[in-house]
PDB file of N, CA and C in Angstrom:
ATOM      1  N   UNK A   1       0.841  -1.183   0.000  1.00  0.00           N
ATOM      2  CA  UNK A   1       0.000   0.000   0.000  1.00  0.00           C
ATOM      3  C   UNK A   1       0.884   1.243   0.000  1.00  0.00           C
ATOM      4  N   UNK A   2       0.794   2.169  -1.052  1.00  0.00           N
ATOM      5  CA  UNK A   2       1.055   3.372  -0.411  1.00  0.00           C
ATOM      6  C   UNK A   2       1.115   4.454   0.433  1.00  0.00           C
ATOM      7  N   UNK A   3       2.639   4.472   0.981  1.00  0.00           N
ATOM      8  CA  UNK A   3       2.067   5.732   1.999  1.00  0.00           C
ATOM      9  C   UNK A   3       1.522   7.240   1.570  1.00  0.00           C
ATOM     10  N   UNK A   4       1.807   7.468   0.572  1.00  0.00           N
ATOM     11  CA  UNK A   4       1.003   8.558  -0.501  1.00  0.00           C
ATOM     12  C   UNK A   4      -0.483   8.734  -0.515  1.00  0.00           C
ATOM     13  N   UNK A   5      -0.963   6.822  -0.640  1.00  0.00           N
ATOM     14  CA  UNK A   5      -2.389   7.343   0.219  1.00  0.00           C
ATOM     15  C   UNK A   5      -3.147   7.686   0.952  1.00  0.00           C
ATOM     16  N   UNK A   6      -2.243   6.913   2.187  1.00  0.00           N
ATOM     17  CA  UNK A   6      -2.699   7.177   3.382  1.00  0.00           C
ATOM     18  C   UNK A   6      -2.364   8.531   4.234  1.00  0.00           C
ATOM     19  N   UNK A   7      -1.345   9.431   3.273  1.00  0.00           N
ATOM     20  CA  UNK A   7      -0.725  10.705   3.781  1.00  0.00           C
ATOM     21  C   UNK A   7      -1.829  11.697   2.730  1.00  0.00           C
ATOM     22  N   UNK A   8      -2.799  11.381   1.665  1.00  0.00           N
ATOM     23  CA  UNK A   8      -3.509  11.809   1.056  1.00  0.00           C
ATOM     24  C   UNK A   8      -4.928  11.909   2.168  1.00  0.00           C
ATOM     25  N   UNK A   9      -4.890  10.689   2.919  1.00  0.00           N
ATOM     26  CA  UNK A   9      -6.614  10.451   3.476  1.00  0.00           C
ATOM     27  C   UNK A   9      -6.313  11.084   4.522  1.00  0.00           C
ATOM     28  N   UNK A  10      -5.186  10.923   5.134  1.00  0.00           N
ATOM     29  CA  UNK A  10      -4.841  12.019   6.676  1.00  0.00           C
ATOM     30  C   UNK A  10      -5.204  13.201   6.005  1.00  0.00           C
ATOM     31  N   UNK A  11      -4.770  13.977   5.043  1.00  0.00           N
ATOM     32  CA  UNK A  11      -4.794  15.732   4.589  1.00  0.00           C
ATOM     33  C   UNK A  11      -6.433  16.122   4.210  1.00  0.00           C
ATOM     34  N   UNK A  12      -7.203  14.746   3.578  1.00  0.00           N
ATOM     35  CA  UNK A  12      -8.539  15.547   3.108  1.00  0.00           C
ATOM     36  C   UNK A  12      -9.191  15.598   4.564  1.00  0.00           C
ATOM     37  N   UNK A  13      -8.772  14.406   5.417  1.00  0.00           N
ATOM     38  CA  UNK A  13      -9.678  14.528   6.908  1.00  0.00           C
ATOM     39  C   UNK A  13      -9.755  15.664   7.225  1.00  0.00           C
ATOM     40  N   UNK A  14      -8.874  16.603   6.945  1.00  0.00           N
ATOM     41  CA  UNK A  14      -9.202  17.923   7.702  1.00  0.00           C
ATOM     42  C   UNK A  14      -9.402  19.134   6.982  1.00  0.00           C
ATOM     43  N   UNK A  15     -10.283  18.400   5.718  1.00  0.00           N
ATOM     44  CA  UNK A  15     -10.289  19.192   4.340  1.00  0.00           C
ATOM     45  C   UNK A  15     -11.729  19.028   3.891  1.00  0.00           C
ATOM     46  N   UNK A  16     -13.023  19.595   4.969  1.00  0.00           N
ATOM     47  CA  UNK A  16     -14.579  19.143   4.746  1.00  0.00           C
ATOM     48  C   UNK A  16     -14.822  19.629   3.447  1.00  0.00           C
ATOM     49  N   UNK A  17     -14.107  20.565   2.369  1.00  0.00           N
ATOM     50  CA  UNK A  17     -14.715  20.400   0.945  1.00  0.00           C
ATOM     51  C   UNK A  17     -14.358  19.401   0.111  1.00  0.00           C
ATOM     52  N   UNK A  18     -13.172  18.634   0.706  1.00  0.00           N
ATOM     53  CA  UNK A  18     -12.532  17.494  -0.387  1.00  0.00           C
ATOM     54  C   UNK A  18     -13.490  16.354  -0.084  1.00  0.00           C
ATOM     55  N   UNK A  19     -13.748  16.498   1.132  1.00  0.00           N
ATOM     56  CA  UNK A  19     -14.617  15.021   1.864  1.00  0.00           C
ATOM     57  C   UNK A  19     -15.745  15.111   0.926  1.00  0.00           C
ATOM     58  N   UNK A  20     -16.626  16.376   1.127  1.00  0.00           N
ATOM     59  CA  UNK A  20     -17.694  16.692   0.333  1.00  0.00           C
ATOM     60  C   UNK A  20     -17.286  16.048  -0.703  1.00  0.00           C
ATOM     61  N   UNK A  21     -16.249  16.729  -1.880  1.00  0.00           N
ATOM     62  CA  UNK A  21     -16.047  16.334  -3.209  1.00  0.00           C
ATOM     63  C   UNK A  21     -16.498  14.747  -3.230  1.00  0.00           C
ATOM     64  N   UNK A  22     -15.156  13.784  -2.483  1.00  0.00           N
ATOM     65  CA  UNK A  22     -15.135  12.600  -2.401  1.00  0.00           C
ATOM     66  C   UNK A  22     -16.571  12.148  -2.183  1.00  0.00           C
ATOM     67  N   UNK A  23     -17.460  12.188  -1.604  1.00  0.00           N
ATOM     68  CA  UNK A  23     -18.712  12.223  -1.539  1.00  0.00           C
ATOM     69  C   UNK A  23     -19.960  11.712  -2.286  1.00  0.00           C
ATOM     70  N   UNK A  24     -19.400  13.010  -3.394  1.00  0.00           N
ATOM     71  CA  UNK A  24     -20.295  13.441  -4.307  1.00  0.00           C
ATOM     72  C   UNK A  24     -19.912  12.149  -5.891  1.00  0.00           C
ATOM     73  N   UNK A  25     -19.079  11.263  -5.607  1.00  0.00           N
ATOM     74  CA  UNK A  25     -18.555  10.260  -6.403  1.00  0.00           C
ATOM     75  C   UNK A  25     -20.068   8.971  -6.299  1.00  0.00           C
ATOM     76  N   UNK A  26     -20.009   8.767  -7.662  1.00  0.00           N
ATOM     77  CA  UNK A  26     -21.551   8.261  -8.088  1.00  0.00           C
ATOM     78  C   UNK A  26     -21.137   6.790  -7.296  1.00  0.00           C
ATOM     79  N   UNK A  27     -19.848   5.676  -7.811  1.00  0.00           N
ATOM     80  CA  UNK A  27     -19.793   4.446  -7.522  1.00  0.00           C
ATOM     81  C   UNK A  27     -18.303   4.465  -6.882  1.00  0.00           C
ATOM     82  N   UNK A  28     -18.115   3.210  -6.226  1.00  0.00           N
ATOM     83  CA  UNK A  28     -16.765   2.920  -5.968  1.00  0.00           C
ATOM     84  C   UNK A  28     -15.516   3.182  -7.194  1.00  0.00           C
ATOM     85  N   UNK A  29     -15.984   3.102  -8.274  1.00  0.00           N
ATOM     86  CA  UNK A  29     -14.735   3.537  -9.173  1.00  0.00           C
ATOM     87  C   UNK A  29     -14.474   4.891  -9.873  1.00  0.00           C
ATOM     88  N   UNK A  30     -15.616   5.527  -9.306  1.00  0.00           N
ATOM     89  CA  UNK A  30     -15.643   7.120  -9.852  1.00  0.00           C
ATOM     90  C   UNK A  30     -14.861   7.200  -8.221  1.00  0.00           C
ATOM     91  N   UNK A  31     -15.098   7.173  -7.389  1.00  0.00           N
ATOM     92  CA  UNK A  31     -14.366   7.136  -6.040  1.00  0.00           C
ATOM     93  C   UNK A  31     -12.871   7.284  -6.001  1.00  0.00           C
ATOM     94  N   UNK A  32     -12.542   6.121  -6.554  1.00  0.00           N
ATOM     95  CA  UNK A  32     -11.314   5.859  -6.946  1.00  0.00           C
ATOM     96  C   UNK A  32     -10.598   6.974  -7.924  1.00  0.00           C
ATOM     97  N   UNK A  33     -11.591   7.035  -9.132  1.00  0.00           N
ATOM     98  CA  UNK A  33     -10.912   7.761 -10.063  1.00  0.00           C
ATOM     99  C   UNK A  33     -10.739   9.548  -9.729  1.00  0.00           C
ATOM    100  N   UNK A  34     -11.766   9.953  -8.932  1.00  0.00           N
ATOM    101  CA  UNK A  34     -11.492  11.141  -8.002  1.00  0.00           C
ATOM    102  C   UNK A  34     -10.586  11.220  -6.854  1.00  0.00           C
ATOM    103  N   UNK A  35     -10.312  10.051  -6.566  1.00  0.00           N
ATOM    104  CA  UNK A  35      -9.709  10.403  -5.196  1.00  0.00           C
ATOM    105  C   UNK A  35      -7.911  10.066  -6.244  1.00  0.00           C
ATOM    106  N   UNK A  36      -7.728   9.718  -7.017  1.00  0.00           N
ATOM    107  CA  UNK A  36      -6.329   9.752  -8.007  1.00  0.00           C
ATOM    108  C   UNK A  36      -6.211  11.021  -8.487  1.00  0.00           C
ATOM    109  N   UNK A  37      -7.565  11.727  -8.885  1.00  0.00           N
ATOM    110  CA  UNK A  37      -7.305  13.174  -9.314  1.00  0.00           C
ATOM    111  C   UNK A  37      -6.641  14.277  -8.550  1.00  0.00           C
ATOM    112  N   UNK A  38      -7.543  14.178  -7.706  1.00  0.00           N
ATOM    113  CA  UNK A  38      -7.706  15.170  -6.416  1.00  0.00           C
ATOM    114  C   UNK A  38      -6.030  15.048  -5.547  1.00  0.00           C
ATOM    115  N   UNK A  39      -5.579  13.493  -5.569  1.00  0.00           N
ATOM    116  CA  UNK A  39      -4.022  13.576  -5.138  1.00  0.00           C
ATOM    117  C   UNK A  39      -3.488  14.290  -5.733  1.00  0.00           C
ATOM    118  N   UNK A  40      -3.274  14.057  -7.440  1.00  0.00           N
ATOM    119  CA  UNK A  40      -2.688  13.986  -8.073  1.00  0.00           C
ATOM    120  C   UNK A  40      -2.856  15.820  -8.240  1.00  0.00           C
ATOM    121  N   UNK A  41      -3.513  16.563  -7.858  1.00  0.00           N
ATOM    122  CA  UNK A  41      -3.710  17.824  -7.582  1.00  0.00           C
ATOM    123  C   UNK A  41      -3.267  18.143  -6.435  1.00  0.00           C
ATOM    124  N   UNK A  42      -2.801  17.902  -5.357  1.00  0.00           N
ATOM    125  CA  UNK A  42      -2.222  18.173  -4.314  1.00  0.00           C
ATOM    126  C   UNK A  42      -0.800  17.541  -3.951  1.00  0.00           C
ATOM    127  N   UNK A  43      -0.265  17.077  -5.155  1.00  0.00           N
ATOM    128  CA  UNK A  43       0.995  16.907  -4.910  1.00  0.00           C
ATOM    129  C   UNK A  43       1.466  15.110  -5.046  1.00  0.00           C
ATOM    130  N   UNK A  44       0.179  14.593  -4.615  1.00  0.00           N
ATOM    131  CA  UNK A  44       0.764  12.637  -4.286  1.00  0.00           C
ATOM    132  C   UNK A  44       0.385  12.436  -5.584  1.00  0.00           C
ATOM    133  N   UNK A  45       0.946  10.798  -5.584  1.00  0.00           N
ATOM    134  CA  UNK A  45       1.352  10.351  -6.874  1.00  0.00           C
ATOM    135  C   UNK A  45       1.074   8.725  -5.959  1.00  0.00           C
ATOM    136  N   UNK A  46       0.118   8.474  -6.613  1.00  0.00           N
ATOM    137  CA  UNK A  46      -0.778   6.906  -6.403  1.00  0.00           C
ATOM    138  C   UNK A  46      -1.563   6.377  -7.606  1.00  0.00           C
ATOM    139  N   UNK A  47      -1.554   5.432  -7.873  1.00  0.00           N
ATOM    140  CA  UNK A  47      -2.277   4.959  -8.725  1.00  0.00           C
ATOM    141  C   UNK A  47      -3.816   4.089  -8.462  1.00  0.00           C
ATOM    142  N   UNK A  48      -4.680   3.521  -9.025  1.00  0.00           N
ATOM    143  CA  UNK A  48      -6.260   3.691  -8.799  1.00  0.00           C
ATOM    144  C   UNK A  48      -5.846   1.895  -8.142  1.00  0.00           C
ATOM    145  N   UNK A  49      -4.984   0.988  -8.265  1.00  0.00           N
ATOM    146  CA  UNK A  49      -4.525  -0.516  -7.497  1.00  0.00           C
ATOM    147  C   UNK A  49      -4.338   0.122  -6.134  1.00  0.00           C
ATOM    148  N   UNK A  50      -3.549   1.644  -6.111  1.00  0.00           N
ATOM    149  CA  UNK A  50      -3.296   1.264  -4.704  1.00  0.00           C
ATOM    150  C   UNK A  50      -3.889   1.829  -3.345  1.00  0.00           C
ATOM    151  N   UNK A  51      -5.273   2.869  -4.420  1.00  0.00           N
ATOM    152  CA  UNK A  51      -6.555   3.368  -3.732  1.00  0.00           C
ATOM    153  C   UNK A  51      -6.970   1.949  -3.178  1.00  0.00           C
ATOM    154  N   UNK A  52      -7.318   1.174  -4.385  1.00  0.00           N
ATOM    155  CA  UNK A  52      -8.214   0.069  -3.859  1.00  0.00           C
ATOM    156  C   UNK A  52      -8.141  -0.479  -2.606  1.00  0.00           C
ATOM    157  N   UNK A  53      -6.561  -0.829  -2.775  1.00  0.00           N
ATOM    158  CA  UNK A  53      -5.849  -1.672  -1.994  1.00  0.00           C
ATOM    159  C   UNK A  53      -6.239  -1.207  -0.374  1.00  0.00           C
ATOM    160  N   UNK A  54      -6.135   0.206  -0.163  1.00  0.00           N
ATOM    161  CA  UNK A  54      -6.141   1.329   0.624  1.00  0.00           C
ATOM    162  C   UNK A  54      -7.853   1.193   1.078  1.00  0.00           C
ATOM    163  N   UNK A  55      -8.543   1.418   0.004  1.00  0.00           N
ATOM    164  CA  UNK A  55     -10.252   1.287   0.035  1.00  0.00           C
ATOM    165  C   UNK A  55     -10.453  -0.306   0.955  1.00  0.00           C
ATOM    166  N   UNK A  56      -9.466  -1.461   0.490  1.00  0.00           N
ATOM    167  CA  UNK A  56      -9.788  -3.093   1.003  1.00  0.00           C
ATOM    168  C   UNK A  56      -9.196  -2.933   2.793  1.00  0.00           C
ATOM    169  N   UNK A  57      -8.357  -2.274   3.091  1.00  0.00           N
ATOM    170  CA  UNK A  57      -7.861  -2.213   4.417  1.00  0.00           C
ATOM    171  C   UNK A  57      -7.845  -1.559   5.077  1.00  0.00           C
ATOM    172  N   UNK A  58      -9.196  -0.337   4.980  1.00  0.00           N
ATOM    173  CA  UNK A  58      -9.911   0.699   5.186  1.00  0.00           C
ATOM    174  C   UNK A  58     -11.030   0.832   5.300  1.00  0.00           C
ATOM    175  N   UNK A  59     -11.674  -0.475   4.998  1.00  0.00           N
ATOM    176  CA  UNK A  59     -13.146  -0.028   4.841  1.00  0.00           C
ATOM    177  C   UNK A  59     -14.170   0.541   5.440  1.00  0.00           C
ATOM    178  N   UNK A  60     -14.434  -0.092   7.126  1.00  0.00           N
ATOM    179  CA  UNK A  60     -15.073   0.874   7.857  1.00  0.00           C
ATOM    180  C   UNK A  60     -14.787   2.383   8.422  1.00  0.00           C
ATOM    181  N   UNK A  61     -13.460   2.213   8.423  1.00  0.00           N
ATOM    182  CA  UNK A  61     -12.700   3.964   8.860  1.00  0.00           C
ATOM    183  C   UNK A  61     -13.942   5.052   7.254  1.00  0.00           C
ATOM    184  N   UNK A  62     -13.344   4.468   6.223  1.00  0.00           N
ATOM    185  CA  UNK A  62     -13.555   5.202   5.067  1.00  0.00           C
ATOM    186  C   UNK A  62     -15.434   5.379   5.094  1.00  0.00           C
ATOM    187  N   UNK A  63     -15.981   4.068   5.034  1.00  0.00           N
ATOM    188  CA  UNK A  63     -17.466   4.427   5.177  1.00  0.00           C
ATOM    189  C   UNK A  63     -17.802   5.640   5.796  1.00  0.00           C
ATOM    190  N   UNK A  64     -17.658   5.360   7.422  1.00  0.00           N
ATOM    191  CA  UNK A  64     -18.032   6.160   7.871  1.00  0.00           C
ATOM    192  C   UNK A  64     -17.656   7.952   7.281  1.00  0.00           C
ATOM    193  N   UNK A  65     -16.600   8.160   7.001  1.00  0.00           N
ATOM    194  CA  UNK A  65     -16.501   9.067   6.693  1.00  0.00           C
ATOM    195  C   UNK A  65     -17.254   9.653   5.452  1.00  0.00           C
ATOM    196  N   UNK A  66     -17.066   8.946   4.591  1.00  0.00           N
ATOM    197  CA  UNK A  66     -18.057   9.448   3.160  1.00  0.00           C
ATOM    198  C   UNK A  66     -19.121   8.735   2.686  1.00  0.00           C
ATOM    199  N   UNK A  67     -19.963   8.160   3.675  1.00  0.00           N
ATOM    200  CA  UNK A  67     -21.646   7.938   3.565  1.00  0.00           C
ATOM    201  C   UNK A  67     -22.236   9.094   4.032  1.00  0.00           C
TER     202      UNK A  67
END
């Protein structure tokens, strides 16, 4: 797993318009494909395997946050 992602999900936690953004993602792979953008706009460099990966060993932390 990348630490890029998980240094990505620490920065939006305290970022309630990115959460929003993330949010506003229709399915799990628009999810993905926003949350690669949105790094990839703030500097990290991850690819959409190692969201997943991140999404598989995360799952209830992440629910809660963006249901």
């Amino acid at each position: 797993m990348s630490k890029q992602v998980k240094q990505f999900h620490q920065m939006i936690s305290q970022n309630p318009t990115l959460v929003e953004k993330l949010k506003s993602a229709s399915d799990r792979e628009n999810f993905v494909e926003l949350t690669v953008q949105l790094g990839a706009e703030y500097g990290y460099s991850f690819t959409p395997t190692e969201v997943e990966a991140y999404i598989n060993r995360n799952m209830l932390i992440l629910m809660r946050q963006f249901s």
